[in-house]
Protein backbone atom coordinates (compact mmCIF):
# COMPACT_ATOMS: atom_id res chain seq x y z
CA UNK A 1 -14.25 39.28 1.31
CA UNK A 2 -10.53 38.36 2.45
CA UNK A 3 -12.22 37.00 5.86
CA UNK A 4 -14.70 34.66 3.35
CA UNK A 5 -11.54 33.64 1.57
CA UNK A 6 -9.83 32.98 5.10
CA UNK A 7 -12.48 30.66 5.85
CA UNK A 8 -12.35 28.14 2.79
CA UNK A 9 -8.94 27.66 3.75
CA UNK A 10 -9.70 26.84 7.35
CA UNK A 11 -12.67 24.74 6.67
CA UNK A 12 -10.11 22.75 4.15
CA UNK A 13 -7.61 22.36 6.70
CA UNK A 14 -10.40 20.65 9.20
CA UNK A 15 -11.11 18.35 6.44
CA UNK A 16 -7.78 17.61 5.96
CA UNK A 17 -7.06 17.00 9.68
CA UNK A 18 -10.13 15.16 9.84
CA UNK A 19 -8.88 12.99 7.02
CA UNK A 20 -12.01 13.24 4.63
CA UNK A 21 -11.07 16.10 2.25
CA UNK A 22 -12.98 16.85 -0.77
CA UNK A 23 -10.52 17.93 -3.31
CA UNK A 24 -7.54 16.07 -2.54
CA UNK A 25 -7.01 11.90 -1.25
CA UNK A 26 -7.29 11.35 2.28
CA UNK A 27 -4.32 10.87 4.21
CA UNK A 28 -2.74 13.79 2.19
CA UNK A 29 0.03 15.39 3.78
CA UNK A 30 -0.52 18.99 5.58
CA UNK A 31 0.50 21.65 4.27
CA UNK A 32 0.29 24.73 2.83
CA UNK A 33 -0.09 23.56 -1.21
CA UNK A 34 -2.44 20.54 0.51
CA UNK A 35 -4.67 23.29 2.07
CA UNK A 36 -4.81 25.39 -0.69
CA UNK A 37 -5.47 22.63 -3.26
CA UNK A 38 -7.65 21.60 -0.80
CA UNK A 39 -10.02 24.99 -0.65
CA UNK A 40 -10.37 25.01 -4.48
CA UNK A 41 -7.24 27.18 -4.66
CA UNK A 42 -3.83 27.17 -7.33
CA UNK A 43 -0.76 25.69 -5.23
CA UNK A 44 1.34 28.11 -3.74
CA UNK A 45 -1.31 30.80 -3.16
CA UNK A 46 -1.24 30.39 1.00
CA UNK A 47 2.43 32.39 0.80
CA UNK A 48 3.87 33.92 3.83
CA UNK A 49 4.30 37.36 2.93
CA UNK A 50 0.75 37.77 2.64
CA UNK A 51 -0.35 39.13 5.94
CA UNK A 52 -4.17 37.64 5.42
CA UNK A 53 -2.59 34.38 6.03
CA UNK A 54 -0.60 35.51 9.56
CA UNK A 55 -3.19 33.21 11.37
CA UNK A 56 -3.50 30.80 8.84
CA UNK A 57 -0.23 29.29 8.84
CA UNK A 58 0.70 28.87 12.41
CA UNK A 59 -2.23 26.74 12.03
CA UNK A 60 -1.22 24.62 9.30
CA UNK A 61 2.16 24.28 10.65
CA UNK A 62 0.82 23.36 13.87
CA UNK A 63 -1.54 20.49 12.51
CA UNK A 64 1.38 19.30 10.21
CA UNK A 65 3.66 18.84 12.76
CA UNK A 66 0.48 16.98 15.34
CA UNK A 67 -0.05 14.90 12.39
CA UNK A 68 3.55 14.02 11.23
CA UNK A 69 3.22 13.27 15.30
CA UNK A 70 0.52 10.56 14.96
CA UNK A 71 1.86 8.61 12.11
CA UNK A 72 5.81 8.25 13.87
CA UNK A 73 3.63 7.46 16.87
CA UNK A 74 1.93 4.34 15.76
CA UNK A 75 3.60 1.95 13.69
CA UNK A 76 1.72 0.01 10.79
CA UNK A 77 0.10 -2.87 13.01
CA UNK A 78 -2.32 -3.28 10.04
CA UNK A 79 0.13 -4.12 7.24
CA UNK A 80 1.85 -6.26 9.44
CA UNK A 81 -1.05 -8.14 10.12
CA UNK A 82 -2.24 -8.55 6.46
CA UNK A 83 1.27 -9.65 5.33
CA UNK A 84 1.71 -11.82 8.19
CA UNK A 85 -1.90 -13.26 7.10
CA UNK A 86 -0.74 -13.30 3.00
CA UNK A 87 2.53 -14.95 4.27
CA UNK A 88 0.66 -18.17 6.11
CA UNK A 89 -1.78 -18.07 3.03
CA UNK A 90 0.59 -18.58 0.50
CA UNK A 91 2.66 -20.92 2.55
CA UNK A 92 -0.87 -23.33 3.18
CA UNK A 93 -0.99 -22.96 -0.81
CA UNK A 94 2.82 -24.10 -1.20
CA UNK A 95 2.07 -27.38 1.18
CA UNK A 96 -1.16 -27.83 -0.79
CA UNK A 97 0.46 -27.99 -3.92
CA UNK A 98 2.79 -29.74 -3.12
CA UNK A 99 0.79 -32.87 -1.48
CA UNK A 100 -1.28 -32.52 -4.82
CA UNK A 101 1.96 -33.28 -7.12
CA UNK A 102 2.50 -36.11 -4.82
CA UNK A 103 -0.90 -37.65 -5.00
CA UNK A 104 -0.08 -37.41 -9.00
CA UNK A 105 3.07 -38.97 -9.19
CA UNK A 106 1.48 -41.58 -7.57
CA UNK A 107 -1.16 -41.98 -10.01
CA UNK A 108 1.01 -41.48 -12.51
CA UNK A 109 3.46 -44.06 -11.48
CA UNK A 110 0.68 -46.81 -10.83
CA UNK A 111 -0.85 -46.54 -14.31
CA UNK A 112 1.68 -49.28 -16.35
CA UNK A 113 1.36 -47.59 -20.07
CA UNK A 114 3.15 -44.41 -18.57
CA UNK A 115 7.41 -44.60 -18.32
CA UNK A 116 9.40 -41.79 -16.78
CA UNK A 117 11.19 -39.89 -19.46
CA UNK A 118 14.22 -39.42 -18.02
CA UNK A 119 14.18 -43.05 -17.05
CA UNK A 120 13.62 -44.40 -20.16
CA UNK A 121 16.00 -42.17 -22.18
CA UNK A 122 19.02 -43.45 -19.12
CA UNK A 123 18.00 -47.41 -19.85
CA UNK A 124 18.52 -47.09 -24.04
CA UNK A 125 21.64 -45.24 -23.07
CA UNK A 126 22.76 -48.14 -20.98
CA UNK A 127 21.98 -50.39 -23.56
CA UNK A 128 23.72 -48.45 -26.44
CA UNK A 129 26.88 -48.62 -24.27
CA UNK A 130 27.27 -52.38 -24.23
């Protein structure tokens, strides 16, 4: 029975080094609550005292530390690339927008029924003065 037990937990730490556990998200870290939680079990019941987990936890440790390994190993190309990507997006936006609020003060300043606000407040200021 302990043996059947024994075996949940190592078939939930292969998912979780595989990265497509059941129970918990992917790219959980390892260890022994993630494992446990993992194989359907309360947190904290993979406890070192227990000597039906002697072989279990070398194990755990040992993919915890290979995967703490891999992600120092390779940094985060990917988000580098998709903010690099949303950076040049939103500056082809800015220069967009921008040649679009030319284009309308253009317009804007070619139609004769339309004054400038701030132009036409300055001119009856000028002429209240004198």
């Amino acid at each position: 029975m302990i043996s059947d037990i024994i075996k949940h937990y190592e078939a939930a730490l292969q998912r979780l080094i595989d990265n497509v556990p059941d129970r918990v998200s992917p790219g959980t870290k390892i260890s022994n609550d993630s494992v446990a939680l993992e194989a359907g079990r309360k947190k904290g019941s993979i406890k070192k005292k227990r000597d039906c987990f002697d072989e279990l936890i070398p194990k755990i440790k040992a993919a915890a530390a290979e995967q703490k390994k891999e992600n120092s190993a390779k940094p985060n190309k990917g988000a580098e690339k998709l903010f690099k990507d949303l950076y040049h997006e939103s500056l082809a936006r800015e220069l967009m927008l921008i040649s679009q609020i030319d284009e309308l003060d253009k317009d804007l300043s070619a139609l004769s029924n339309v004054t400038n606000i701030a132009t036409h407040k300055e001119k009856n200021r000028k002429a209240a003065k004198k």
